[in-house]
C-alpha atoms as a PDB file:
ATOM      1  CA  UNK A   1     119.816 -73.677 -34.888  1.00  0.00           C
ATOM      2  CA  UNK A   2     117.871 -70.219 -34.324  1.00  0.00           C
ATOM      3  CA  UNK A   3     115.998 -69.797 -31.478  1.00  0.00           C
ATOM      4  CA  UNK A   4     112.420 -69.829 -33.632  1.00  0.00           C
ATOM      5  CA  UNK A   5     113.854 -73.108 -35.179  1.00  0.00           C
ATOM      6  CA  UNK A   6     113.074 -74.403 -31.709  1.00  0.00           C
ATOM      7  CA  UNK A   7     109.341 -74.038 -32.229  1.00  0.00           C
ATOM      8  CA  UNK A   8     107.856 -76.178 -35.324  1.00  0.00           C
ATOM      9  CA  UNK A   9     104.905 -74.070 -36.785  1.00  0.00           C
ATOM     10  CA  UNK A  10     101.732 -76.416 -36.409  1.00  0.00           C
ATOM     11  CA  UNK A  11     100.218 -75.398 -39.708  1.00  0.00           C
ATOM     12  CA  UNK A  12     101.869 -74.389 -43.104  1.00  0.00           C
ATOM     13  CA  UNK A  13     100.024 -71.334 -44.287  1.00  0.00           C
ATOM     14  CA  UNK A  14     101.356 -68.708 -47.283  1.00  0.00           C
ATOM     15  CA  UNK A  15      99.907 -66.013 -45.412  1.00  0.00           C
ATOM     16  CA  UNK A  16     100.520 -66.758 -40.914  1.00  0.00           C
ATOM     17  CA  UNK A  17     100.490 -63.178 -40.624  1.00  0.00           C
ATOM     18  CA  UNK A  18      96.675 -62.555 -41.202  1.00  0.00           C
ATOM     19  CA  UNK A  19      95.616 -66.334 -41.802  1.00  0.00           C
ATOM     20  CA  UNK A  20      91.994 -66.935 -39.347  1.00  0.00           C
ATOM     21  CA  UNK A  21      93.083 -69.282 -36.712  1.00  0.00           C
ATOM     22  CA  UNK A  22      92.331 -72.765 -38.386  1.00  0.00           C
ATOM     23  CA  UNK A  23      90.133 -75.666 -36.473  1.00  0.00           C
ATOM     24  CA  UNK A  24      92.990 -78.575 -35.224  1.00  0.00           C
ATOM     25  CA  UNK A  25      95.905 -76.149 -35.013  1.00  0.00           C
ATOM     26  CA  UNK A  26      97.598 -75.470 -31.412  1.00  0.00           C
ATOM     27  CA  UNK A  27      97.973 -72.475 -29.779  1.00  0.00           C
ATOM     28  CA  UNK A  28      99.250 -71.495 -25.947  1.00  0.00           C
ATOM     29  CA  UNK A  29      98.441 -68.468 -23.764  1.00  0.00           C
ATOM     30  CA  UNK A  30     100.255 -67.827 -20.125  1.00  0.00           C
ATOM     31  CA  UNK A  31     100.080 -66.491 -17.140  1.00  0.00           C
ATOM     32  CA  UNK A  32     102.193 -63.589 -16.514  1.00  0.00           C
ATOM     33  CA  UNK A  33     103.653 -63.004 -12.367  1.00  0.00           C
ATOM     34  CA  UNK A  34     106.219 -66.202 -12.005  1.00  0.00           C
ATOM     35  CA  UNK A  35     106.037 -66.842 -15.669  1.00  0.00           C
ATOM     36  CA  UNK A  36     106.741 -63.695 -17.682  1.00  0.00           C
ATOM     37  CA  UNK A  37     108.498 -62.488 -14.023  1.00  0.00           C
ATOM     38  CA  UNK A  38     111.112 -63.774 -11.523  1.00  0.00           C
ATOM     39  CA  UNK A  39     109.382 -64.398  -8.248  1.00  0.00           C
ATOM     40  CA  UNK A  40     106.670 -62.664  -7.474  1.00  0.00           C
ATOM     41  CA  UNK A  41     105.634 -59.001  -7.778  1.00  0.00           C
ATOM     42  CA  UNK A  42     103.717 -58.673  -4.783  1.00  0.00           C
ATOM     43  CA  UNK A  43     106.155 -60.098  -2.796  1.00  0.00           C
ATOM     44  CA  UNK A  44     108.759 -57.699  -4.133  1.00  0.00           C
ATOM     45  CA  UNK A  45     106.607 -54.550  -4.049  1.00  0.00           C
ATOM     46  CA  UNK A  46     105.667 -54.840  -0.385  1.00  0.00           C
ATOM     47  CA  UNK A  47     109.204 -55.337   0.363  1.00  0.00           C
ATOM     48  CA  UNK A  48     110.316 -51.948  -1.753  1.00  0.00           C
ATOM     49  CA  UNK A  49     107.672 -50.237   0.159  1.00  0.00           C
ATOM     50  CA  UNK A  50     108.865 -51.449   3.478  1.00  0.00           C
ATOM     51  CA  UNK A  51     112.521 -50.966   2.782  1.00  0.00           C
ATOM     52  CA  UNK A  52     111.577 -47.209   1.379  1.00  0.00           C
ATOM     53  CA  UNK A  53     109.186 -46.369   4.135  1.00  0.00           C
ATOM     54  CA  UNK A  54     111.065 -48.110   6.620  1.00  0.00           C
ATOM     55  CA  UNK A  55     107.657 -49.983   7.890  1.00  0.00           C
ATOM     56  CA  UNK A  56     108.178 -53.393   9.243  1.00  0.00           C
ATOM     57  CA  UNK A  57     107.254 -55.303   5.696  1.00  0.00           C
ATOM     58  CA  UNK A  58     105.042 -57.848   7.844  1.00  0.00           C
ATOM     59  CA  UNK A  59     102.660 -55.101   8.635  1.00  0.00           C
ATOM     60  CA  UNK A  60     102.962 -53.527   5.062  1.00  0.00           C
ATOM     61  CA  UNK A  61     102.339 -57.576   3.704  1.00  0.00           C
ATOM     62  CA  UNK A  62      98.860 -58.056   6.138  1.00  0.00           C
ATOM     63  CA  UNK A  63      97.086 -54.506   5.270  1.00  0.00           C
ATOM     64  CA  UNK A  64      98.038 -54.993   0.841  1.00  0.00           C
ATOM     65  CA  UNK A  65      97.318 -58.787   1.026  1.00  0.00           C
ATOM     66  CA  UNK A  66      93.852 -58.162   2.740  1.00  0.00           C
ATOM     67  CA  UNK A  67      92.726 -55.489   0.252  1.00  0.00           C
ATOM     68  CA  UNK A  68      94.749 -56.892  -3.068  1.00  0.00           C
ATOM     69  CA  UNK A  69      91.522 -59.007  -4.169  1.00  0.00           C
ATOM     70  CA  UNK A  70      89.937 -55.006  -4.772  1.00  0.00           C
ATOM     71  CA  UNK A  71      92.204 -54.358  -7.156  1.00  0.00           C
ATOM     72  CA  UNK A  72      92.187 -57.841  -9.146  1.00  0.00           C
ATOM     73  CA  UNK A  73      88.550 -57.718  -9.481  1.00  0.00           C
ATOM     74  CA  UNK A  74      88.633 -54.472 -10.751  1.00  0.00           C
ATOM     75  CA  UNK A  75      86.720 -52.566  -7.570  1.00  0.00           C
ATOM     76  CA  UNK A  76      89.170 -50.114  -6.405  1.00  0.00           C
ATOM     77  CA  UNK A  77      91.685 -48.254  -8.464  1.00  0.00           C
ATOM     78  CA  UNK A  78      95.341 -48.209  -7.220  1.00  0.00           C
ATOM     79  CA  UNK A  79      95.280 -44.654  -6.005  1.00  0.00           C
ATOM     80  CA  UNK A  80      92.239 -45.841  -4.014  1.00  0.00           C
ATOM     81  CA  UNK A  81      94.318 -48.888  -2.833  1.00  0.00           C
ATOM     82  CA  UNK A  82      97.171 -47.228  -1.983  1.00  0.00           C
ATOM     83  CA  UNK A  83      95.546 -44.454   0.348  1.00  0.00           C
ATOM     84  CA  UNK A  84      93.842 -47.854   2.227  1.00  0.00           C
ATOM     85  CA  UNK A  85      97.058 -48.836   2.554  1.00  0.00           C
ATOM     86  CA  UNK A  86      99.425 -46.502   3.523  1.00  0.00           C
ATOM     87  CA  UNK A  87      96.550 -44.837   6.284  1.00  0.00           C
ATOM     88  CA  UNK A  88      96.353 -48.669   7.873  1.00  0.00           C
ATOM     89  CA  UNK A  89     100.318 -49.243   7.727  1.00  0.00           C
ATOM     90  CA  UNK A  90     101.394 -45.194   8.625  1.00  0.00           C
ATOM     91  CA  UNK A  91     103.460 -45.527   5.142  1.00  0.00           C
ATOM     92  CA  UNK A  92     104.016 -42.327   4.541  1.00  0.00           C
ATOM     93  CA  UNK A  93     104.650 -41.863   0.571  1.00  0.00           C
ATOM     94  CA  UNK A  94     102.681 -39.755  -1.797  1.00  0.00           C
ATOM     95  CA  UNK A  95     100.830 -42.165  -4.513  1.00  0.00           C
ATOM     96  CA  UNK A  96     102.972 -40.590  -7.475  1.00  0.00           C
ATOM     97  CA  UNK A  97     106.319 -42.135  -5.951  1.00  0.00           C
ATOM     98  CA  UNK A  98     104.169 -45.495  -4.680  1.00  0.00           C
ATOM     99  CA  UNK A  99     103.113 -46.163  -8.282  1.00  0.00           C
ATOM    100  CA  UNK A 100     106.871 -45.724  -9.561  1.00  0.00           C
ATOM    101  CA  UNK A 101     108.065 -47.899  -6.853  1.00  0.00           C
ATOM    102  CA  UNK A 102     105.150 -50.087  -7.762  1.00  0.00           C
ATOM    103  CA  UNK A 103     105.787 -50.347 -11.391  1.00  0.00           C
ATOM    104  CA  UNK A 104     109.792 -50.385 -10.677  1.00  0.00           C
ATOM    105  CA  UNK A 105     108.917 -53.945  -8.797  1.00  0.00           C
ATOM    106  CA  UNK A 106     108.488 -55.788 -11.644  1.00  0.00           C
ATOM    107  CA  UNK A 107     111.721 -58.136 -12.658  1.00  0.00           C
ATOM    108  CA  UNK A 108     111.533 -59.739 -15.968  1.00  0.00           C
ATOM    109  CA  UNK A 109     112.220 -63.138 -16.422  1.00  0.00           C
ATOM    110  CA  UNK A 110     113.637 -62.404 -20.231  1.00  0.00           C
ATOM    111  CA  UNK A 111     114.128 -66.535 -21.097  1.00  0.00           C
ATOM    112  CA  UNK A 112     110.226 -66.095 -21.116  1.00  0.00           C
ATOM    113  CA  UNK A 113     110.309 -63.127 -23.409  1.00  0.00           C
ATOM    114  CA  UNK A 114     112.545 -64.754 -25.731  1.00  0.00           C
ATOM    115  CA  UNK A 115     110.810 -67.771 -26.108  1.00  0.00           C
ATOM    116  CA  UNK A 116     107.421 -65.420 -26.863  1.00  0.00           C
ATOM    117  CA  UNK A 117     109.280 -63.627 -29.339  1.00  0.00           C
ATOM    118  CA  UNK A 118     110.708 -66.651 -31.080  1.00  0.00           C
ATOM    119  CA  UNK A 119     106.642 -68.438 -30.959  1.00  0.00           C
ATOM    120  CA  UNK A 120     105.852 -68.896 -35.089  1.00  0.00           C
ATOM    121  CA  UNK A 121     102.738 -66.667 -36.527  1.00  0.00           C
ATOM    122  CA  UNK A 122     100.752 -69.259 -36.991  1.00  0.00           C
ATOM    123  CA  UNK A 123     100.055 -69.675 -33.232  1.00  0.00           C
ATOM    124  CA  UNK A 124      97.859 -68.007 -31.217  1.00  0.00           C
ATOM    125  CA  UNK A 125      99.175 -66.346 -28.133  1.00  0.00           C
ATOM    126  CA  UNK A 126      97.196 -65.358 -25.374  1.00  0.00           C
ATOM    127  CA  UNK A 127      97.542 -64.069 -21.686  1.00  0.00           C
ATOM    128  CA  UNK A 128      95.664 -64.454 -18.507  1.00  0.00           C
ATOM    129  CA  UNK A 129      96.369 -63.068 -15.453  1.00  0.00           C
ATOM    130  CA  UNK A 130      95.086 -61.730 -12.066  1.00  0.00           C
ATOM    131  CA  UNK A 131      96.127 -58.265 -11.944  1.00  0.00           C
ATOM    132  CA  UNK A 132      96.042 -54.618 -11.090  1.00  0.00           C
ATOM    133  CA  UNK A 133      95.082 -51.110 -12.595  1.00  0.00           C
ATOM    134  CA  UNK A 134      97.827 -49.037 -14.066  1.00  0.00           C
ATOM    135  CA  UNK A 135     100.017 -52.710 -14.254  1.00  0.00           C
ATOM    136  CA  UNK A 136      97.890 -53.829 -16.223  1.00  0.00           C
ATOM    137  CA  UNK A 137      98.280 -50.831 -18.596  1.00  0.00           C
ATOM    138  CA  UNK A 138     101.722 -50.738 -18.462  1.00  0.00           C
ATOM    139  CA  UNK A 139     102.495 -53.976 -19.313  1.00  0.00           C
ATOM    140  CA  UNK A 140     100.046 -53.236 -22.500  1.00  0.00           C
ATOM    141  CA  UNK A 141     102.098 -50.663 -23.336  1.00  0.00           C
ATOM    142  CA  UNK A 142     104.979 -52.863 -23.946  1.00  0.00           C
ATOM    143  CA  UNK A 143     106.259 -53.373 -27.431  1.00  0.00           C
ATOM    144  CA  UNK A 144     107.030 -57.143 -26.631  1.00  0.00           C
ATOM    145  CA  UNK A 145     103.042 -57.490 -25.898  1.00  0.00           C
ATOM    146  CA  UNK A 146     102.389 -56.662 -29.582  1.00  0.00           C
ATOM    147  CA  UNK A 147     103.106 -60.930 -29.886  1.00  0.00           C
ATOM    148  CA  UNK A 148     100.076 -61.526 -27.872  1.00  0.00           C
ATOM    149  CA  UNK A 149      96.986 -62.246 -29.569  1.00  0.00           C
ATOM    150  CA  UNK A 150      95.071 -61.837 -26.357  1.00  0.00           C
ATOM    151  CA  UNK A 151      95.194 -60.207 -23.230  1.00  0.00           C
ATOM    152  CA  UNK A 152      92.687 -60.750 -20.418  1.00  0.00           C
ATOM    153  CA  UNK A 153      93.546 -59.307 -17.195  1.00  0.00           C
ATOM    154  CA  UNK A 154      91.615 -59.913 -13.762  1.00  0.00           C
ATOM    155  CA  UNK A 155      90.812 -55.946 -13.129  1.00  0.00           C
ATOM    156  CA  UNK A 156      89.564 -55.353 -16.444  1.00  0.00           C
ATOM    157  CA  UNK A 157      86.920 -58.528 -16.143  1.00  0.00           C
ATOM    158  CA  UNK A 158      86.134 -58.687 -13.075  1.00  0.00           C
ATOM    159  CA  UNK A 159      86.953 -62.247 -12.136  1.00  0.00           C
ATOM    160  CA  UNK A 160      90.576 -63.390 -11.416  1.00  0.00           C
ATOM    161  CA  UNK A 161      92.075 -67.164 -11.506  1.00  0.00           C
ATOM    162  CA  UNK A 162      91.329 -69.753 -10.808  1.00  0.00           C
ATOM    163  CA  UNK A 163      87.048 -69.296 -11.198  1.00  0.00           C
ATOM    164  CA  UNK A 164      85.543 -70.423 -14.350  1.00  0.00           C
ATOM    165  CA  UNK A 165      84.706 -67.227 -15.581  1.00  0.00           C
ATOM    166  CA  UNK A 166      88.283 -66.097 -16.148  1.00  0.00           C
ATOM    167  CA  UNK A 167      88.974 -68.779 -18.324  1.00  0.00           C
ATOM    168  CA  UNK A 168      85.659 -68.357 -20.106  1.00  0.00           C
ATOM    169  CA  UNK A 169      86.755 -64.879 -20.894  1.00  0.00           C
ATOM    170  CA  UNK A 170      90.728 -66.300 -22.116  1.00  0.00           C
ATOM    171  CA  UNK A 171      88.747 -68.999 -24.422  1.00  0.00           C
ATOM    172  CA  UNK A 172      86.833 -66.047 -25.805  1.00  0.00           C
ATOM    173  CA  UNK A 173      89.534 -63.959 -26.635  1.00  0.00           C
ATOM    174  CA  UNK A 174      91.631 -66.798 -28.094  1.00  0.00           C
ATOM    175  CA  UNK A 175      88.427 -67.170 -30.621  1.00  0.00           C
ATOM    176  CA  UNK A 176      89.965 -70.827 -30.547  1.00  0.00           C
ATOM    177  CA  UNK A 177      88.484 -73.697 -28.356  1.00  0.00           C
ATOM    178  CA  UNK A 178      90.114 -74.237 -25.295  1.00  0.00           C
ATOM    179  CA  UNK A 179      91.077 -78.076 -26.119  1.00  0.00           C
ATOM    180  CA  UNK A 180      93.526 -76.112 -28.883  1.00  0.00           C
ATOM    181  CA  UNK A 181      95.317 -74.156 -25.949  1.00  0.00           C
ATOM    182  CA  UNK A 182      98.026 -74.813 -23.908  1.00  0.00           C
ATOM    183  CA  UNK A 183      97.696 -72.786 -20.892  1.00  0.00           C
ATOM    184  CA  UNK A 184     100.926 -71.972 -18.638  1.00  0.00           C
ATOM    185  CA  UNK A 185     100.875 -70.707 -15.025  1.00  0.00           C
ATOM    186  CA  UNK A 186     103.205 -70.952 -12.354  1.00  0.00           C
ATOM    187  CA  UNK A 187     100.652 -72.123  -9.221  1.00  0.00           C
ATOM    188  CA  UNK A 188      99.150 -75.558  -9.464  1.00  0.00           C
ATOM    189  CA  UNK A 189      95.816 -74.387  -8.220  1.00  0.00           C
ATOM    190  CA  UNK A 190      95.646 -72.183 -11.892  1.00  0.00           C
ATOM    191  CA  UNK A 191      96.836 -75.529 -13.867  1.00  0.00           C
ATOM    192  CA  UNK A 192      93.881 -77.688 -12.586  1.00  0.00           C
ATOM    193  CA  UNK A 193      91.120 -75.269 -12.925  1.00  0.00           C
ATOM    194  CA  UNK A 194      92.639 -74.424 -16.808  1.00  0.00           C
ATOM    195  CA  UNK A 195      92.235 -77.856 -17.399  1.00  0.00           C
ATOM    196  CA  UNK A 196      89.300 -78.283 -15.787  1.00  0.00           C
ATOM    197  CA  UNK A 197      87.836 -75.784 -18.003  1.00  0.00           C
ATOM    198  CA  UNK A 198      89.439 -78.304 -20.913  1.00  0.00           C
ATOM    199  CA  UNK A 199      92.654 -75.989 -21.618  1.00  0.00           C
ATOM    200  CA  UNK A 200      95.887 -78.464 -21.740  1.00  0.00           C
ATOM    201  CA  UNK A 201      97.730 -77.475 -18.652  1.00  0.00           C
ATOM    202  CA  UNK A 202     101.595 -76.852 -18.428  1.00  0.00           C
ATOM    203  CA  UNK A 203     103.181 -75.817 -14.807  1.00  0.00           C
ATOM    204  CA  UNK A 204     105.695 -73.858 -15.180  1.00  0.00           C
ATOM    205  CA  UNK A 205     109.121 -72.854 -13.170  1.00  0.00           C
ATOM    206  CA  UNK A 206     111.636 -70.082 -13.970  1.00  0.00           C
ATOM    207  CA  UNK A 207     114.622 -72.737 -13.507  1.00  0.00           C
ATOM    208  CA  UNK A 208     113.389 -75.410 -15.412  1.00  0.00           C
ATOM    209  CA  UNK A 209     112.863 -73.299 -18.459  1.00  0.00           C
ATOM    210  CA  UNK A 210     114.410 -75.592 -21.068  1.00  0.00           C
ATOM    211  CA  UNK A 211     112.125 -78.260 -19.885  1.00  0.00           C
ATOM    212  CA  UNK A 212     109.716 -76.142 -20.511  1.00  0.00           C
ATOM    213  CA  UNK A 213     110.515 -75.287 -23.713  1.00  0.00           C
ATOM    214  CA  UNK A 214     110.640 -79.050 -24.922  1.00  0.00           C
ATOM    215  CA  UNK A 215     107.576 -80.018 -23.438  1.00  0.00           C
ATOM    216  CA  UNK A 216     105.936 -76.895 -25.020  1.00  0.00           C
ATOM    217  CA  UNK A 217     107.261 -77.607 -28.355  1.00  0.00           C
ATOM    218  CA  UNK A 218     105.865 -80.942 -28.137  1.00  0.00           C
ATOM    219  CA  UNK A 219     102.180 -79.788 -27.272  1.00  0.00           C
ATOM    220  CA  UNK A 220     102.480 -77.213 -30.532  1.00  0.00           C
ATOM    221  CA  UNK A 221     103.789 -79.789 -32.629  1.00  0.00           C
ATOM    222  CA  UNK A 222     101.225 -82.486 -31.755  1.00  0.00           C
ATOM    223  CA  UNK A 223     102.782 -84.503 -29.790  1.00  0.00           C
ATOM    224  CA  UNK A 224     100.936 -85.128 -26.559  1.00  0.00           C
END
């Protein structure tokens, strides 16, 4: 069996590829740090920077962690963020080789990837997550993203997980009700509030993928 034999399409349609989402079908969007990545990228992009700069990573973690929420909402750019930062920790690295080491911290969980890829036409795929300027545009930039149907970042918004208005904005963008949507994060915290909202809610964990694959083919396939 092929790997896109492993997800049933929830619909027959003659023509998925430009077919308007129809009420009753089933469709998923995700989150992407711990889902789409190993670990998470915050974690391993203060600890680049500390290893590079040679900064005790502590320090490095308590200045980015207290400013972070600037750049999920949107309010600072990461050149602005990154000259906050590196004055408070005494980092001293120009912002042209912080945003490569920035960008170079991301580790992609590919199991993830593949199962996107593999995802039939017919359903809607959408993404939600709190994120950053310039990450944000990378990861647009990146042919596998083409699958999505969706993609609502926190910077680009102006509200990041787990407040309403996030979800509000992923509902939008899905143009199908949230009760059709199967919503995938890592952090519990971002599973009740989805379904709170009235998205079904899967939690999600890089070493349990199969699992996750199974229970994910049974939400698309009706099975509840």
């Amino acid at each position: 069996m092929s790997v896109s034999e492993n997800f049933p399409s929830p619909v027959p349609s003659t023509s998925e590829e430009t077919a308007a989402p129809a009420l009753g079908t089933r469709h998923v969007a995700f989150d992407w740090g711990g889902v789409f990545t190993v670990g998470t990228f915050d974690g391993r992009s203060t600890q680049n920077v500390a290893e590079r700069s040679g900064v005790a990573v502590e320090k490095v973690r308590e200045s980015y962690f207290r400013h972070v929420r600037q750049l999920e909402v949107g309010a600072w750019s990461l050149p602005q963020f990154w000259e906050v930062v590196g004055h408070e920790t005494g980092v001293q690295l120009p912002y042209p080789e912080f945003e490569a080491l920035y960008l170079g911290s991301i580790h992609d969980h590919e199991p993830m990837y593949t199962t996107l890829a593999a995802l039939p036409r017919s359903v809607r795929v959408g993404l939600l997550s709190n994120n950053y300027p310039v990450v944000s545009d990378h990861l647009g930039r990146d042919p596998r993203f083409a699958r999505f149907d969706a993609l609502v970042f926190s910077n680009e918004i102006g509200h990041k997980k787990p407040v309403p208005e996030a979800f509000a904005a992923l509902e939008r963008e899905m143009k199908v009700p949230a009760a059709q949507v199967a919503f995938v994060d890592d952090v519990q915290e971002n599973i009740d509030a989805a379904r709170a909202f009235g998205f079904h809610g899967i939690l999600y964990h890089h070493e349990a993928h199969e699992a996750f694959e199974h229970e994910l083919r049974a939400w698309l396939s009706g099975a509840d």
